[in-house]
PDB file of N, CA and C in Angstrom:
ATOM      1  N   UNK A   1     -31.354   0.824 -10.008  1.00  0.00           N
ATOM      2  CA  UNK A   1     -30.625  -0.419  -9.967  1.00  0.00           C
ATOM      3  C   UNK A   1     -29.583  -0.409  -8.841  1.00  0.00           C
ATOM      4  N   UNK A   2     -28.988   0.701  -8.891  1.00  0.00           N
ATOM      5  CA  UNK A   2     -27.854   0.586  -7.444  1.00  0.00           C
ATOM      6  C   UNK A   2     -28.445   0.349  -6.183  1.00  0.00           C
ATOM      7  N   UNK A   3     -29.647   1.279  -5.825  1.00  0.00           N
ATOM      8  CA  UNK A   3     -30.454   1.578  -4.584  1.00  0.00           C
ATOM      9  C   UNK A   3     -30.457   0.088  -4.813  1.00  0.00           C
ATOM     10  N   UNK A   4     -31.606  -0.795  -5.160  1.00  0.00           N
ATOM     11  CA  UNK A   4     -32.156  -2.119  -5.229  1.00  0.00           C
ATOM     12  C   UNK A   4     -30.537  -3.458  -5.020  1.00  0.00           C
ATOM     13  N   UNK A   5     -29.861  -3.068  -5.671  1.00  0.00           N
ATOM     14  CA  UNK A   5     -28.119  -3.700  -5.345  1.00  0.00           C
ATOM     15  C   UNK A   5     -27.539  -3.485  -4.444  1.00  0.00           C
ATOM     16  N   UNK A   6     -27.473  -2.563  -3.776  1.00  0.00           N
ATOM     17  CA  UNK A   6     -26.734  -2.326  -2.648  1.00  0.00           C
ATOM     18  C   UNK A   6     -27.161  -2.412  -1.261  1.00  0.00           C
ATOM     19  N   UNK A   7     -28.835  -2.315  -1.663  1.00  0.00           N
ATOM     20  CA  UNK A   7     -29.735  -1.943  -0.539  1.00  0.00           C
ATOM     21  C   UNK A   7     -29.829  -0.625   0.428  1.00  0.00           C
ATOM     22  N   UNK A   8     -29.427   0.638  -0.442  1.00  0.00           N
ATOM     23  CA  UNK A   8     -29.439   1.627   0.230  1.00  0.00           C
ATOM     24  C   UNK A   8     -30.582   2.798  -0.741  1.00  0.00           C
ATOM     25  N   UNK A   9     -30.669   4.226  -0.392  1.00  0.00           N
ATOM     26  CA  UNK A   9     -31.750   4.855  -1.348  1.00  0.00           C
ATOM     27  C   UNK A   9     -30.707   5.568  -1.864  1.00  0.00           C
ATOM     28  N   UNK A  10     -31.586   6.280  -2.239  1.00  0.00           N
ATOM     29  CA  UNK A  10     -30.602   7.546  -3.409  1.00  0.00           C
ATOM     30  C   UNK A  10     -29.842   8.107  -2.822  1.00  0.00           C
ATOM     31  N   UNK A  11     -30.722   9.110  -1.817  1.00  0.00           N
ATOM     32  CA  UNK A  11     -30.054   9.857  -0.786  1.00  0.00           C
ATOM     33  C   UNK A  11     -29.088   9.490   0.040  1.00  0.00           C
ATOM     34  N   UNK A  12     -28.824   8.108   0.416  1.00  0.00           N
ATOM     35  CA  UNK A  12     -27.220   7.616   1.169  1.00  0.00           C
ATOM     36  C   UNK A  12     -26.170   7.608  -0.359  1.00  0.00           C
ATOM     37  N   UNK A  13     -26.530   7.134  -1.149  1.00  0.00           N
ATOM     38  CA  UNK A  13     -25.900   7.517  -2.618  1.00  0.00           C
ATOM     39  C   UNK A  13     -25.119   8.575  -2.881  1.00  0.00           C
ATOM     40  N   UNK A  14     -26.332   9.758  -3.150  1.00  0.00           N
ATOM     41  CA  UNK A  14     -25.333  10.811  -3.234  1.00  0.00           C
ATOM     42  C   UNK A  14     -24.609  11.584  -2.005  1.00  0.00           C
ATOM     43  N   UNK A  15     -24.944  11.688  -0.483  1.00  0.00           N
ATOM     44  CA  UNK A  15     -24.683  12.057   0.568  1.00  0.00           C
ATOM     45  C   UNK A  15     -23.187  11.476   0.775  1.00  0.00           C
ATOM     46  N   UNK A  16     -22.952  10.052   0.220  1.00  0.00           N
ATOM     47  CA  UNK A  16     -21.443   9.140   0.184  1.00  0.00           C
ATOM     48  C   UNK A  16     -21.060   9.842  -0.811  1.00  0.00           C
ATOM     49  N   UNK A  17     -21.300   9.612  -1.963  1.00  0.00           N
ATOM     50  CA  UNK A  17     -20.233   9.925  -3.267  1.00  0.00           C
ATOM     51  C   UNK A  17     -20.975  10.818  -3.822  1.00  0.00           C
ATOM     52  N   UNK A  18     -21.857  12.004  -3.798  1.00  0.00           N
ATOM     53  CA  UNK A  18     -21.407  12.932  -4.624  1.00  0.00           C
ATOM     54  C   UNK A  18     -22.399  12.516  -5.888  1.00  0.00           C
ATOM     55  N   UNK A  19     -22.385  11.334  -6.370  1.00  0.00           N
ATOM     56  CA  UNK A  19     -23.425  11.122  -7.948  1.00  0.00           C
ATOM     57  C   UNK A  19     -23.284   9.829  -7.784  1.00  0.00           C
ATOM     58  N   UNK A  20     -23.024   9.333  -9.089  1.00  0.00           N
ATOM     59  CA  UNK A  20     -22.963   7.552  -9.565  1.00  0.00           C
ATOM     60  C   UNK A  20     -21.509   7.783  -9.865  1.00  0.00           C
ATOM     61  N   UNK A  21     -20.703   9.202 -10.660  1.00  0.00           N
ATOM     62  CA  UNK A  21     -19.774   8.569 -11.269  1.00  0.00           C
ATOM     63  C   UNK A  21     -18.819   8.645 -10.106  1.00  0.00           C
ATOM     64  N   UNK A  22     -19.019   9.802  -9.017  1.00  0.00           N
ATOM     65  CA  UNK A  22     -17.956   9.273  -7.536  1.00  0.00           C
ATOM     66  C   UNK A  22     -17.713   8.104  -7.494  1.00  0.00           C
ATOM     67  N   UNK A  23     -19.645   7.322  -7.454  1.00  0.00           N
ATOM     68  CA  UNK A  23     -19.477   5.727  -6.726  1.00  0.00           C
ATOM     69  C   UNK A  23     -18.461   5.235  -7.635  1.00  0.00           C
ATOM     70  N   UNK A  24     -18.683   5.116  -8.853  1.00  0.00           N
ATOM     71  CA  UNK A  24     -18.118   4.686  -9.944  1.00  0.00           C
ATOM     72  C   UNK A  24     -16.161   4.733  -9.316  1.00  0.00           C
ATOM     73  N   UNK A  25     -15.885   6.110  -9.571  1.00  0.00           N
ATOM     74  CA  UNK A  25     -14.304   6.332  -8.758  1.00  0.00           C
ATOM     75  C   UNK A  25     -13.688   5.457  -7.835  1.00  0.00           C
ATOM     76  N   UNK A  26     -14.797   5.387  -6.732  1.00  0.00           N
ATOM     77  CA  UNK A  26     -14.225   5.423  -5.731  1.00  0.00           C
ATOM     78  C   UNK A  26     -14.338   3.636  -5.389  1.00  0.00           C
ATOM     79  N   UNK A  27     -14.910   3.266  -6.313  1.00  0.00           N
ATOM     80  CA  UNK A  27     -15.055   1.366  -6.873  1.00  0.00           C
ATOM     81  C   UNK A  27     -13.810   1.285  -7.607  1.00  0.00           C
ATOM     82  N   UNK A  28     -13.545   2.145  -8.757  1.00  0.00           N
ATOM     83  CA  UNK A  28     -12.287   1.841  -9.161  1.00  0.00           C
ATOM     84  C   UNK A  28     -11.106   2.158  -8.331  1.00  0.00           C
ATOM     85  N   UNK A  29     -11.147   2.751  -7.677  1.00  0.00           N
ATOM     86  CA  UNK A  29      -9.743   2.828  -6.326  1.00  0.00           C
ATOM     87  C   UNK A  29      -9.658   1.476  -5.492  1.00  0.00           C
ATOM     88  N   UNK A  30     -11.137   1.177  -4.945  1.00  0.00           N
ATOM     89  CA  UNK A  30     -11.380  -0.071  -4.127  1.00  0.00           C
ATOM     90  C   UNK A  30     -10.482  -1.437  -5.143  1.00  0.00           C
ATOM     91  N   UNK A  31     -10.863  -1.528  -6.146  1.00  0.00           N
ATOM     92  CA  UNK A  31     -10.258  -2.654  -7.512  1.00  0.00           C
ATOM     93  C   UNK A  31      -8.920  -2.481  -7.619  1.00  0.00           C
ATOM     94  N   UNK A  32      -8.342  -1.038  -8.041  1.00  0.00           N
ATOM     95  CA  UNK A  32      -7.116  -1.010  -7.633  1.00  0.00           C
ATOM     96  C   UNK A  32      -6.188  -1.594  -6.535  1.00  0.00           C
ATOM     97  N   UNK A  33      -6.892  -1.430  -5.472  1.00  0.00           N
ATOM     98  CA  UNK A  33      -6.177  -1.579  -4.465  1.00  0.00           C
ATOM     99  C   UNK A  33      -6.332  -3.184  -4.607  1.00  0.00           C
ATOM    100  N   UNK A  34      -7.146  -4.001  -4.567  1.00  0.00           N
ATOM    101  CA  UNK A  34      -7.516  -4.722  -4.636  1.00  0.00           C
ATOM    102  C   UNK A  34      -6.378  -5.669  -5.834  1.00  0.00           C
ATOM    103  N   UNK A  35      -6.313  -5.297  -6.707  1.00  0.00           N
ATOM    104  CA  UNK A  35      -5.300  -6.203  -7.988  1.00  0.00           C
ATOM    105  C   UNK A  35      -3.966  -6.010  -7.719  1.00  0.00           C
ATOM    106  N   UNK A  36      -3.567  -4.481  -7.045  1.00  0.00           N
ATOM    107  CA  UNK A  36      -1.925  -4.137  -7.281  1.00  0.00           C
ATOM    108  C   UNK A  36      -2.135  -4.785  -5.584  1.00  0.00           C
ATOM    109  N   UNK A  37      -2.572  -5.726  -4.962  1.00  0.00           N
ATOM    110  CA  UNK A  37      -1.775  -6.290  -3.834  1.00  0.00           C
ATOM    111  C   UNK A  37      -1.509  -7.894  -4.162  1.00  0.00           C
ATOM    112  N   UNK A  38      -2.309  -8.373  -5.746  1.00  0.00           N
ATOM    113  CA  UNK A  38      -2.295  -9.689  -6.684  1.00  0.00           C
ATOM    114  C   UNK A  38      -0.633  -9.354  -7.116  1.00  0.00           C
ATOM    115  N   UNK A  39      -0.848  -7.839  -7.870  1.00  0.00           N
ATOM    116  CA  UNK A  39       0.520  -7.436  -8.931  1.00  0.00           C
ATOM    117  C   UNK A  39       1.424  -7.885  -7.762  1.00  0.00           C
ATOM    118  N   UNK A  40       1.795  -7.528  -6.561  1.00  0.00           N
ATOM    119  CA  UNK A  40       3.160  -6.993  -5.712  1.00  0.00           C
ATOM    120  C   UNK A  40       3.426  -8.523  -5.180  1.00  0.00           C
ATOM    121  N   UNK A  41       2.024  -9.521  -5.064  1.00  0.00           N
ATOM    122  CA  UNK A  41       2.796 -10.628  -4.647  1.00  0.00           C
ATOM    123  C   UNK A  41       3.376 -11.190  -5.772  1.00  0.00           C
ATOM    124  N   UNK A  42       3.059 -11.409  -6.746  1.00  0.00           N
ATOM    125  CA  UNK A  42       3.590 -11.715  -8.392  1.00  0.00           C
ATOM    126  C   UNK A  42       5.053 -11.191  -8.764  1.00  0.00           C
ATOM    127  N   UNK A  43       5.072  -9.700  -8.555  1.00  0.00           N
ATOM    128  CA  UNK A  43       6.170  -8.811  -9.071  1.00  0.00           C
ATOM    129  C   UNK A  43       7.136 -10.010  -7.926  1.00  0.00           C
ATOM    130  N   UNK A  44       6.970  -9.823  -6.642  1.00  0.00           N
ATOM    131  CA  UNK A  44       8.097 -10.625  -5.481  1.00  0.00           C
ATOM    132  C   UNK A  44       8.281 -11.798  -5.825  1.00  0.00           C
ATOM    133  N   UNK A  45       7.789 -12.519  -6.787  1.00  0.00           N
ATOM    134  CA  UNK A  45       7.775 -14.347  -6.666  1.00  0.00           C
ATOM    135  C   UNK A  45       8.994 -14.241  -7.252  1.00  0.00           C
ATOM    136  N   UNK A  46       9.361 -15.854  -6.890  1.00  0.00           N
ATOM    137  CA  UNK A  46      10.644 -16.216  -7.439  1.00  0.00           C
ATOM    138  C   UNK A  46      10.259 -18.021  -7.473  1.00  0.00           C
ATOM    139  N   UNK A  47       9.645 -18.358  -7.719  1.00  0.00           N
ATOM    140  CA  UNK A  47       8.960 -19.949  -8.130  1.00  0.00           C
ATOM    141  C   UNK A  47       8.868 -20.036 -10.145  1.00  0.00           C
ATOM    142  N   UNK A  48       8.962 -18.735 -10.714  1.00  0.00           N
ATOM    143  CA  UNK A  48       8.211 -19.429 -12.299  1.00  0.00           C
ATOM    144  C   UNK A  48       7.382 -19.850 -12.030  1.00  0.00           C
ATOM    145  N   UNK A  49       6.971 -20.833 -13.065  1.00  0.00           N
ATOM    146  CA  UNK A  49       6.099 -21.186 -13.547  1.00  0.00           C
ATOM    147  C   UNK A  49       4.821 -21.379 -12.424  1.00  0.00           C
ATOM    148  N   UNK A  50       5.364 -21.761 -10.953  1.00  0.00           N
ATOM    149  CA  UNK A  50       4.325 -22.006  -9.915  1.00  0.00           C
ATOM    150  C   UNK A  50       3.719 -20.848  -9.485  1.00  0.00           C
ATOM    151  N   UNK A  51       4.607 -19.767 -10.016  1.00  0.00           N
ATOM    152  CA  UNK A  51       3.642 -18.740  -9.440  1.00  0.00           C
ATOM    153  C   UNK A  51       3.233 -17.916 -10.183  1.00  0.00           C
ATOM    154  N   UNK A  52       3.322 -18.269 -11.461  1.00  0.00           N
ATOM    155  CA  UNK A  52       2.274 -17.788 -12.853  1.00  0.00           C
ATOM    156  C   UNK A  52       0.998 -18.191 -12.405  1.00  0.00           C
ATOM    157  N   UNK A  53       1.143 -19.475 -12.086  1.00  0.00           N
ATOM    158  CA  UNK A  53       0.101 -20.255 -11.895  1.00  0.00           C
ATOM    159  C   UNK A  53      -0.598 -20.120 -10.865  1.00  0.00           C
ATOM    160  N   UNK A  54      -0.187 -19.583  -9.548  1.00  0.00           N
ATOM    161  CA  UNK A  54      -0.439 -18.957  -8.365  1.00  0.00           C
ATOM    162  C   UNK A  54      -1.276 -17.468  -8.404  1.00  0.00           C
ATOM    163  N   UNK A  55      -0.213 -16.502  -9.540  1.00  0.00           N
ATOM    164  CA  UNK A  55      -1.153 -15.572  -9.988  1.00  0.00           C
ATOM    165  C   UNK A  55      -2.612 -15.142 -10.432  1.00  0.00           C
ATOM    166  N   UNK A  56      -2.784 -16.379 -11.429  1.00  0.00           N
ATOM    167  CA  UNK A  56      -4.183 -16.787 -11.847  1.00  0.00           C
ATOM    168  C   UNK A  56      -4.907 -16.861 -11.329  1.00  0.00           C
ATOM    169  N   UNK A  57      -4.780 -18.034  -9.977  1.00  0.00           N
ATOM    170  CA  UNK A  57      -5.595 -18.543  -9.298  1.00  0.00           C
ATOM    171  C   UNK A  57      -5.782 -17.191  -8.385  1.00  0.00           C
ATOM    172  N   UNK A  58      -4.525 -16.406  -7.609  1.00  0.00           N
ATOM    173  CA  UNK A  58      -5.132 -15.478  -7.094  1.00  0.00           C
ATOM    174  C   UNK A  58      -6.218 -14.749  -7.948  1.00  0.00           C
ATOM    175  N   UNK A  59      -5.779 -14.277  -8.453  1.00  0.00           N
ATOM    176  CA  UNK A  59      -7.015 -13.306  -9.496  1.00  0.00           C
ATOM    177  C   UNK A  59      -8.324 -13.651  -9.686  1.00  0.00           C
ATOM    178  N   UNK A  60      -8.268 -15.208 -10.103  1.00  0.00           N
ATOM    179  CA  UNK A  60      -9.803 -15.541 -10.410  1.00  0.00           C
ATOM    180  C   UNK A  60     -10.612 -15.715  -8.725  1.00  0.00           C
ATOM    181  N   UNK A  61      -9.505 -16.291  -8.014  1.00  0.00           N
ATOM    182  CA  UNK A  61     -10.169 -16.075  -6.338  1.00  0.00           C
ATOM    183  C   UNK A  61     -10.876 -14.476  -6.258  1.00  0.00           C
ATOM    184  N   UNK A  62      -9.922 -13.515  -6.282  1.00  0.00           N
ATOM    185  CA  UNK A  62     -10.575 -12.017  -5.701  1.00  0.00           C
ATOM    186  C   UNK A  62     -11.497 -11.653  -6.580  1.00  0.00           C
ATOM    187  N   UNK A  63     -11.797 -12.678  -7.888  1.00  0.00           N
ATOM    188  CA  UNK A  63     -13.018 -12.050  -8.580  1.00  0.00           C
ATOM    189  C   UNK A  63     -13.905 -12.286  -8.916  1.00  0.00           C
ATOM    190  N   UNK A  64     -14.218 -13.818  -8.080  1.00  0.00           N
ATOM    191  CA  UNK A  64     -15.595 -14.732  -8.298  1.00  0.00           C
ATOM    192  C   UNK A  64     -15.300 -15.430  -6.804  1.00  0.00           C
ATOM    193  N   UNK A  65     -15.999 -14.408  -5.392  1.00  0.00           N
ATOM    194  CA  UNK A  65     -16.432 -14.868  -4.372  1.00  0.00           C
ATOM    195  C   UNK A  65     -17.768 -14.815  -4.352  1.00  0.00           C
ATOM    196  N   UNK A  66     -18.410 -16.290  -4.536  1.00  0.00           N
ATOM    197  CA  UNK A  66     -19.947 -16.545  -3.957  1.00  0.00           C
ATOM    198  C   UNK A  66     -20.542 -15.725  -4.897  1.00  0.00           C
ATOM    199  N   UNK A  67     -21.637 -15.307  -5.344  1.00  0.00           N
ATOM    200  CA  UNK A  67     -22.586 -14.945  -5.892  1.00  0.00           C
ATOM    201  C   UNK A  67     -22.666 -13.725  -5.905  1.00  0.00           C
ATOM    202  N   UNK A  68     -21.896 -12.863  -5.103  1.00  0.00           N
ATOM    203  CA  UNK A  68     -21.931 -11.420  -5.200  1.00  0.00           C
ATOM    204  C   UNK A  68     -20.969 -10.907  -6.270  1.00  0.00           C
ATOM    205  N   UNK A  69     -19.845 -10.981  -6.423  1.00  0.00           N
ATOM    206  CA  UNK A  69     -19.053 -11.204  -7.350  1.00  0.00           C
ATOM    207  C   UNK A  69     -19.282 -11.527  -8.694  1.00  0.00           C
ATOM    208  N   UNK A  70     -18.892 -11.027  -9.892  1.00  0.00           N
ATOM    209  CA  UNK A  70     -19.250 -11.639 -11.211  1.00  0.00           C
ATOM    210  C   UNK A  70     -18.344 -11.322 -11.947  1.00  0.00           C
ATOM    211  N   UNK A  71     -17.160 -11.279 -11.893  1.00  0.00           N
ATOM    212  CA  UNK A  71     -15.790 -11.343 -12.310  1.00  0.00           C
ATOM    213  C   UNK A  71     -15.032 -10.199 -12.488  1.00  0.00           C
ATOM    214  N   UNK A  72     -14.273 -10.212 -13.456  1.00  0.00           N
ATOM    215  CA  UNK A  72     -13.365  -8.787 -13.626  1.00  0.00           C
ATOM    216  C   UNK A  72     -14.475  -7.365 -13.527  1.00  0.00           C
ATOM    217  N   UNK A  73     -13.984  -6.810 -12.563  1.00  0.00           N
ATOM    218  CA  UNK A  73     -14.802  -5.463 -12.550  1.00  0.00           C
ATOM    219  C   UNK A  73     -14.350  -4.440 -14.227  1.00  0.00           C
ATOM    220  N   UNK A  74     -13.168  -4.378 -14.253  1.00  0.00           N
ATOM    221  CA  UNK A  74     -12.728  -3.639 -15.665  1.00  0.00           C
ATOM    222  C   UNK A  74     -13.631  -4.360 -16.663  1.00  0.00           C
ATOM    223  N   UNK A  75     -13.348  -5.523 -16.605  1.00  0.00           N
ATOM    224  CA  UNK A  75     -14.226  -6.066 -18.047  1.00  0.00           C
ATOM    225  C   UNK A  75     -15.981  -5.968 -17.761  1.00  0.00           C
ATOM    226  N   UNK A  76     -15.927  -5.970 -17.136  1.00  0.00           N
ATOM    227  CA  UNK A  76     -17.451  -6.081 -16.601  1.00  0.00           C
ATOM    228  C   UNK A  76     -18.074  -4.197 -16.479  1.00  0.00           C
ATOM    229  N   UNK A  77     -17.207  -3.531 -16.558  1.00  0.00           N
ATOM    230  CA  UNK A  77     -17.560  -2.163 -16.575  1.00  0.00           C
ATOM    231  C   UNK A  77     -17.500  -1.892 -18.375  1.00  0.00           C
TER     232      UNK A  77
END
């Protein structure tokens, strides 16, 4: 399923990460990085309520682009 998803074979697979659960790791670092730069503009706001609301919208933006995307990676793992 990964090879066929990603479009690569086994062997670029493990030669990058080591197994599935590297890939696995090193996706959750990518997500990390990815949400705590959502958290740090949030933590800085000073709007309330507009940027609760700003928050959201960021979030659901970085987690449903186009068809590749299929939402929260945590929930979805």
């Amino acid at each position: 399923m990964l090879e066929k998803e990603m479009g690569i074979n086994k062997f670029s697979i493990y030669a990058s990460f080591g197994n599935k659960h590297g890939l696995f790791i090193e996706s959750l670092k990518c997500y990390k990085l990815k949400v705590s730069v959502i958290l740090e503009k949030f933590k800085n706001a000073t709007n309330s309520v507009a940027d609760i609301k700003q928050f959201f919208y960021d979030f659901v933006a970085a987690n449903f682009k186009g068809s590749t995307q299929k939402g929260c990676f945590i929930t979805n793992t």
